[in-house]
Protein backbone atom coordinates (compact mmCIF):
# COMPACT_ATOMS: atom_id res chain seq x y z
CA UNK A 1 9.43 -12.57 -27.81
CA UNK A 2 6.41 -11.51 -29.51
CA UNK A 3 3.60 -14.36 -30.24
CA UNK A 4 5.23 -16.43 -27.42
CA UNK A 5 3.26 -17.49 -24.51
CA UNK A 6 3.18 -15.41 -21.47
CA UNK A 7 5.11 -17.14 -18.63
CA UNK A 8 2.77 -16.09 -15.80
CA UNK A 9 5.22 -17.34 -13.23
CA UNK A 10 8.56 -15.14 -14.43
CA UNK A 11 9.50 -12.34 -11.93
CA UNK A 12 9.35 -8.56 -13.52
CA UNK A 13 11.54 -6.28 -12.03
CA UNK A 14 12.60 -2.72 -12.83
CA UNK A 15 15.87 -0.80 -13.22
CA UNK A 16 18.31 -1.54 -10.44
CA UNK A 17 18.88 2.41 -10.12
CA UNK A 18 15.41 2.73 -9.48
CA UNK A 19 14.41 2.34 -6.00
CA UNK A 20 10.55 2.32 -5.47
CA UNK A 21 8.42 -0.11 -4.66
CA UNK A 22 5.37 -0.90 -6.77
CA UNK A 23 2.11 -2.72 -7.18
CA UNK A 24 1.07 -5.13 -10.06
CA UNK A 25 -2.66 -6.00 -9.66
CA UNK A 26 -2.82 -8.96 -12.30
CA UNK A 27 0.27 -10.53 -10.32
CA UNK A 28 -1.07 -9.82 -6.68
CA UNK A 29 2.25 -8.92 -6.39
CA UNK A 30 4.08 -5.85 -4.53
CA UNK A 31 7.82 -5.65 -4.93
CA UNK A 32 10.46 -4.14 -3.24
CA UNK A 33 13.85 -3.36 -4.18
CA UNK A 34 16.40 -3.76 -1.43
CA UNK A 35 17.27 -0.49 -1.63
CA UNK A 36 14.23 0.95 0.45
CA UNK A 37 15.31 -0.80 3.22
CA UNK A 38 17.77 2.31 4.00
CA UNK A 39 17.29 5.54 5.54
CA UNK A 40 14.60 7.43 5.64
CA UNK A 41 12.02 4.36 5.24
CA UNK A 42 13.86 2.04 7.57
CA UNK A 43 17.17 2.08 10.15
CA UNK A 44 18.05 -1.30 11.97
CA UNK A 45 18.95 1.02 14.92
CA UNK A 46 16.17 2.97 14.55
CA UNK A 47 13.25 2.65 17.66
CA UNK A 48 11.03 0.02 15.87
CA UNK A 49 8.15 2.62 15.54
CA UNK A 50 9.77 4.97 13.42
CA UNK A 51 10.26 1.76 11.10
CA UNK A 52 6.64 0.91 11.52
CA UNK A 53 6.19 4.36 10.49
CA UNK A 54 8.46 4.41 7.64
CA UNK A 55 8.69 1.12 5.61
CA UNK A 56 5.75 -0.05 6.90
CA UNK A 57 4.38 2.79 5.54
CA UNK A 58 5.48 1.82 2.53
CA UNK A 59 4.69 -1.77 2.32
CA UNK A 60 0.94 -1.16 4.28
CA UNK A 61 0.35 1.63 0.73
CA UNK A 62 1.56 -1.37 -1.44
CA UNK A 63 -0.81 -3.34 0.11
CA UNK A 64 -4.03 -1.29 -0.02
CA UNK A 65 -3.44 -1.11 -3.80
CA UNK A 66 -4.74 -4.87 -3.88
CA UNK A 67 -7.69 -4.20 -2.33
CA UNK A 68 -8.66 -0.65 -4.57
CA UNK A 69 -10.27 -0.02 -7.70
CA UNK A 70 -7.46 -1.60 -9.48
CA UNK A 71 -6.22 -4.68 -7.12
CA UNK A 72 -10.43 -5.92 -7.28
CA UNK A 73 -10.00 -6.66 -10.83
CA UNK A 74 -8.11 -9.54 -11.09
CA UNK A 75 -8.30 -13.01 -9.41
CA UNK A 76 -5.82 -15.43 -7.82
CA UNK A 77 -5.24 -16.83 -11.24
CA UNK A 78 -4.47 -13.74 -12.58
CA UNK A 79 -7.75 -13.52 -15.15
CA UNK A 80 -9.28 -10.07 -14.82
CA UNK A 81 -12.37 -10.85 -13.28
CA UNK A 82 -14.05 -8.54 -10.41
CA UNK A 83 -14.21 -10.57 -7.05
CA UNK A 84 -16.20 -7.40 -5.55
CA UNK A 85 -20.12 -7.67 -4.90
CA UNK A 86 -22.22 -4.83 -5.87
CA UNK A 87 -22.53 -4.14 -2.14
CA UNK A 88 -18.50 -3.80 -1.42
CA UNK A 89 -18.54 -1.55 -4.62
CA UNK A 90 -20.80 0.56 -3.59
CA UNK A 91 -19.50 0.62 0.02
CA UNK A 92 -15.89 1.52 -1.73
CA UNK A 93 -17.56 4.35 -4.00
CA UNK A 94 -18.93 6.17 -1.13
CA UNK A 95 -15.15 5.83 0.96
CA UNK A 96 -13.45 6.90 -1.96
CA UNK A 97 -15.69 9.79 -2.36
CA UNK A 98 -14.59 10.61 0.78
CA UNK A 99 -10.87 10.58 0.50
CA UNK A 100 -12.26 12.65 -2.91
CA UNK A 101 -13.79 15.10 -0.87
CA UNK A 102 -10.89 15.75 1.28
CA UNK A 103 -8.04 15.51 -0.92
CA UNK A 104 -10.17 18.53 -2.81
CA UNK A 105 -9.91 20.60 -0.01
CA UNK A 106 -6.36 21.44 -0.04
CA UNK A 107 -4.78 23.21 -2.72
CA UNK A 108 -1.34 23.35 -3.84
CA UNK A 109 -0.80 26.56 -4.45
CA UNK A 110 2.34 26.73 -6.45
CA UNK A 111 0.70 25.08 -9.65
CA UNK A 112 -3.11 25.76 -7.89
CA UNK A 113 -4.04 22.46 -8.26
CA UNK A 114 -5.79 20.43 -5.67
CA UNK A 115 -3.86 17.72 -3.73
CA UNK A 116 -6.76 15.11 -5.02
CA UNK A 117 -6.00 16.04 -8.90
CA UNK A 118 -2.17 16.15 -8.13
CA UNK A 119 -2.11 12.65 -6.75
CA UNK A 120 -4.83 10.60 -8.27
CA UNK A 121 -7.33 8.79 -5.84
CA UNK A 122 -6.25 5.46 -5.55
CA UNK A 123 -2.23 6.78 -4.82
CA UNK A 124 -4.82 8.85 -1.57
CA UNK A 125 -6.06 5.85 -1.04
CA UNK A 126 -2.69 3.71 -0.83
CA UNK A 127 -0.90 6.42 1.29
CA UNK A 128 -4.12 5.99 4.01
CA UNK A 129 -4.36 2.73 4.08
CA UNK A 130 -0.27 2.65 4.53
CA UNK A 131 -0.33 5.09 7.19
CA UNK A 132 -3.38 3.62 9.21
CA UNK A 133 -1.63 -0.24 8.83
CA UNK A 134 1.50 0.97 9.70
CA UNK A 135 0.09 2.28 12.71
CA UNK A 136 -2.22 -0.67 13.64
CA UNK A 137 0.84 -2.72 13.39
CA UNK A 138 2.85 -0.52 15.78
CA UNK A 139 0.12 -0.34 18.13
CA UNK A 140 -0.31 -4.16 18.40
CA UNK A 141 3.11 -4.87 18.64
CA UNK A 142 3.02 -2.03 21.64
CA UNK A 143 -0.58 -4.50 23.41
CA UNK A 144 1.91 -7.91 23.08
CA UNK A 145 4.88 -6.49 24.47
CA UNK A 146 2.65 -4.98 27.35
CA UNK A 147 1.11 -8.10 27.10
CA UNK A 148 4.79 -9.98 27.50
CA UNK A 149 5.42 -7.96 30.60
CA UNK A 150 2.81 -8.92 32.40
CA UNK A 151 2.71 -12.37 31.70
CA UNK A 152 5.84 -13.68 30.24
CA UNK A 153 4.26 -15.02 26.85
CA UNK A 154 3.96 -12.75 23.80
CA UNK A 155 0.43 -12.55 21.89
């Protein structure tokens, strides 16, 4: 195993008693193991925007995490180059201050820590971006179906 070349194509996985879904930034990958796809994250007879809200949740957080601190530092191939311009780092810098800033303000009182030094910024990050693409997703779905009813055609 050692000194043998890295097979850049093989699929990691984790434990199958482990059910959380993660982010690999060389890979550009997110994974998720079947078992999210259960209560509370996600019920086929659910409403569909309480499964926006849940797994896509979930899956919008994953996705974030390729375009953070961490996800910027690799390329398609893999090599761990930064594809940001000075520009979209500094534009990044001053958002993430801002979730900083925020996350600071709240304090969990039980082990009086703050919420941003409990979760670390780019998991604050993650769970925004999640929420707001869940939502975005919900709320287009909602414009097509209106959409659908007033002319027949979805989109």
């Amino acid at each position: 195993m050692f000194r043998e070349p890295v097979d850049r194509r093989a699929w990691g996985s984790s434990p199958p008693t482990v059910v959380n879904t993660f982010y690999s930034p060389p890979r550009n990958q997110i994974s998720f193991p079947a078992d999210i796809l259960e209560m509370p994250f996600f019920n086929k007879d659910a409403p569909k925007y309480l499964n926006y809200g849940g797994i896509g949740a979930v899956i919008g957080h994953e996705i974030t995490h390729g375009f953070d601190d961490s996800g910027c530092q690799y390329d398609k191939d893999e090599n761990h180059i930064s594809w940001w311009t000075p520009e979209t780092i500094e534009k990044f810098n001053a958002r993430k201050q801002c979730i900083i800033d925020q996350y600071n303000i709240y304090v969990v009182t039980q082990i009086n820590m703050t919420l941003n030094e409990f979760q670390k910024q780019g998991k604050n990050i993650a769970d925004n971006g999640g929420i707001k693409e869940s939502f975005y997703a919900s709320f287009i779905l909602n414009l097509f179906r209106k959409n659908e009813a007033k002319t027949g055609k979805l989109g």
